[in-house]
C-alpha atoms as a PDB file:
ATOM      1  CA  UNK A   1      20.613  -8.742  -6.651  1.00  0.00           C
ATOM      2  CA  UNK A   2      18.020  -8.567  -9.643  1.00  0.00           C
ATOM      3  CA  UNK A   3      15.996  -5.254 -10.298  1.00  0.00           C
ATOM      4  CA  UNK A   4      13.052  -6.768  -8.689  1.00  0.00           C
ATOM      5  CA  UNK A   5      14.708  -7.705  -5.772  1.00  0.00           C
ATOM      6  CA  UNK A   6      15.387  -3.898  -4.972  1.00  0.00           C
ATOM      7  CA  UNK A   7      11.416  -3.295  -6.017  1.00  0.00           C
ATOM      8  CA  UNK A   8      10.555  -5.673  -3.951  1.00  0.00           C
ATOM      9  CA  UNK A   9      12.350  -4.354  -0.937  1.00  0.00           C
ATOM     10  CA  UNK A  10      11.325  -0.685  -1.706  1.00  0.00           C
ATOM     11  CA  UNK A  11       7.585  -1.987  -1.430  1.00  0.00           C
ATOM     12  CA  UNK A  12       8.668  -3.872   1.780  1.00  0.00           C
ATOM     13  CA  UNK A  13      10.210  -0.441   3.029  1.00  0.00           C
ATOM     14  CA  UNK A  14       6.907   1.246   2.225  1.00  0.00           C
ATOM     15  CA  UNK A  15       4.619  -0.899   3.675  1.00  0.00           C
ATOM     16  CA  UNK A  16       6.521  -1.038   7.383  1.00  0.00           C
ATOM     17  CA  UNK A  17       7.330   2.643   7.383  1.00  0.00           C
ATOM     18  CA  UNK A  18       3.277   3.304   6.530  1.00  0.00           C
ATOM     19  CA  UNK A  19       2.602   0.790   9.332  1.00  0.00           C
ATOM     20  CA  UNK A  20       5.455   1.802  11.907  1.00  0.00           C
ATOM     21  CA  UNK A  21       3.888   5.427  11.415  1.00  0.00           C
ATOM     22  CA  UNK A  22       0.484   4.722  11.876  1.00  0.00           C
ATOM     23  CA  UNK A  23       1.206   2.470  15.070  1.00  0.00           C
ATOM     24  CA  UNK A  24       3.174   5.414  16.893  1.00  0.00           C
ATOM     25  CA  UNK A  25       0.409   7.705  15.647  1.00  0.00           C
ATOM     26  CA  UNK A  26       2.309   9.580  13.213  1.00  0.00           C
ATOM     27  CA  UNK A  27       0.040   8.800  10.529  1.00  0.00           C
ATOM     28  CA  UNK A  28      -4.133   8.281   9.943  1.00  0.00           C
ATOM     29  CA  UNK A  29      -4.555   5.331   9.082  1.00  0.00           C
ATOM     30  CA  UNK A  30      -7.680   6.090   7.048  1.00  0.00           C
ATOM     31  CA  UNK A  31      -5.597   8.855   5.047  1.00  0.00           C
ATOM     32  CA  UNK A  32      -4.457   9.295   1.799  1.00  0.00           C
ATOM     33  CA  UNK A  33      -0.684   9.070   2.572  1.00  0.00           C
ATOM     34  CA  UNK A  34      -1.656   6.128   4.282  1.00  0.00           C
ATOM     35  CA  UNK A  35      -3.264   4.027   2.011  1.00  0.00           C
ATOM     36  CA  UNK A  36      -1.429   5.435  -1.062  1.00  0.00           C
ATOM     37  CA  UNK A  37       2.202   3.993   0.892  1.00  0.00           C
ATOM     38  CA  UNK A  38       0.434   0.994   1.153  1.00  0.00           C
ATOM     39  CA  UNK A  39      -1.098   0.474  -2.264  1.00  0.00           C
ATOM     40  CA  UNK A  40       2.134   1.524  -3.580  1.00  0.00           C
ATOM     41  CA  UNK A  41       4.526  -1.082  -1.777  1.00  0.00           C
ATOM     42  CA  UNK A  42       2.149  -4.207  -2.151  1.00  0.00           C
ATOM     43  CA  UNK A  43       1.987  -2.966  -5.930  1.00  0.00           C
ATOM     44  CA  UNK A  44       6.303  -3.306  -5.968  1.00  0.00           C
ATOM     45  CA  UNK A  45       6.311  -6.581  -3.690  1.00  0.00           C
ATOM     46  CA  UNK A  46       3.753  -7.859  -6.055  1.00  0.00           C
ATOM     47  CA  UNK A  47       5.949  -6.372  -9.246  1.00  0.00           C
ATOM     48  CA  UNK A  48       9.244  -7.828  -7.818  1.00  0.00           C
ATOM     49  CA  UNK A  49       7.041 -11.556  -7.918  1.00  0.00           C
ATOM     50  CA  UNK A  50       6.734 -11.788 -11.530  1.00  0.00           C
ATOM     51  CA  UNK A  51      10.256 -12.865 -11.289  1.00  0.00           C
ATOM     52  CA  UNK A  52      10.383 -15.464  -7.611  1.00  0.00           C
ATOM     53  CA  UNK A  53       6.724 -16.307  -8.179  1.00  0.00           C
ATOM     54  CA  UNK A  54       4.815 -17.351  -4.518  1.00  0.00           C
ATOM     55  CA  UNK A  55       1.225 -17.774  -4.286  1.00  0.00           C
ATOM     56  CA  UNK A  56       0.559 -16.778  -0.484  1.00  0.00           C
ATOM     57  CA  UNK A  57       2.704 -13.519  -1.211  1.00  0.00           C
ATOM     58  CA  UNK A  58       0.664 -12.779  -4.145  1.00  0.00           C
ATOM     59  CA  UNK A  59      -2.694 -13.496  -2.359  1.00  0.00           C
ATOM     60  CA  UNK A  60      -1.354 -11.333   0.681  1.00  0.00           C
ATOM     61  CA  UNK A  61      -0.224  -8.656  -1.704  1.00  0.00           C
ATOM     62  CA  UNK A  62      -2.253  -8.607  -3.915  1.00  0.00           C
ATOM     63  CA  UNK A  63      -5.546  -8.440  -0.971  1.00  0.00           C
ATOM     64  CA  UNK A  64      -3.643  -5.577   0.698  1.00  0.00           C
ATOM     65  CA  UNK A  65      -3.149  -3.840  -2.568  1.00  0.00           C
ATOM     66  CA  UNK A  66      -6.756  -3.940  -3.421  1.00  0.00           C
ATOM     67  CA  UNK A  67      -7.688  -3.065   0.055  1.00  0.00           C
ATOM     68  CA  UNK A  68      -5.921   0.188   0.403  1.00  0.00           C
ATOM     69  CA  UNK A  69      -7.036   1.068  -3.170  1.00  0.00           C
ATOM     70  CA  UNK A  70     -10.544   0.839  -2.272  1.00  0.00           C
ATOM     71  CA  UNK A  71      -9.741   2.795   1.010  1.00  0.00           C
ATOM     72  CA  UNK A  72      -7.830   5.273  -1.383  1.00  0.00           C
ATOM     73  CA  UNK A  73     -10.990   5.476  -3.694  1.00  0.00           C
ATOM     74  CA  UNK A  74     -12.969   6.384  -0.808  1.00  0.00           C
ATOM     75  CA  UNK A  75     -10.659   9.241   0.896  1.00  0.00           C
ATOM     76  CA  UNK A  76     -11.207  10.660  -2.439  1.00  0.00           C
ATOM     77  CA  UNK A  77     -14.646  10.269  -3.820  1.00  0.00           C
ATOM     78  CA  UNK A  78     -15.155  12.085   0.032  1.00  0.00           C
ATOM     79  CA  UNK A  79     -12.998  14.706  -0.858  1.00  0.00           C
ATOM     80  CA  UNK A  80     -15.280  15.497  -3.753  1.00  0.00           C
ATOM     81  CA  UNK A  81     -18.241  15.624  -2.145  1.00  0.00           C
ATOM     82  CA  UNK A  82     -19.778  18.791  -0.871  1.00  0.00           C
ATOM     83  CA  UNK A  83     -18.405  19.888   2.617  1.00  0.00           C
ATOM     84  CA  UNK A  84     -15.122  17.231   1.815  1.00  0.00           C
ATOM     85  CA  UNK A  85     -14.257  14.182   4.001  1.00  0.00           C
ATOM     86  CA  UNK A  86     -15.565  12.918   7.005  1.00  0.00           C
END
């Protein structure tokens, strides 16, 4: 097994135990830890495909990357504001 075989899995890891949490209502979806697990495991899968390149992994990656980091954005640009998130 290559380095980005094990990055690749770690993202994997991330990205069901984000979703296994949130389904059993451990964890807001809408929340930080949320979306940062998320943005963080599609980053590695999408790291661990500069090496076993595939396009609809990339696009499905890559979209669920960009979605939780615009979700992440938002938790905290909410944060900022006066009287914090909503």
């Amino acid at each position: 097994m290559i380095w980005t075989d094990v990055v690749g899995v770690v993202g994997v890891l991330l990205v069901l135990a984000a979703y296994a949490a949130a389904a059993l209502g451990k964890l807001d979806v809408r929340g930080a830890s949320s979306l940062f697990a998320n943005f963080l495991g599609a980053s590695l899968i999408l790291l661990s495909l500069t090496v076993d390149f595939n396009l609809s992994a990339l696009l499905m990656e890559g979209s669920w990357a960009l979605v939780s980091l615009i979700g992440l954005i938002r938790v905290l640009v909410l944060r900022r504001r006066p009287g914090g998130a909503r």
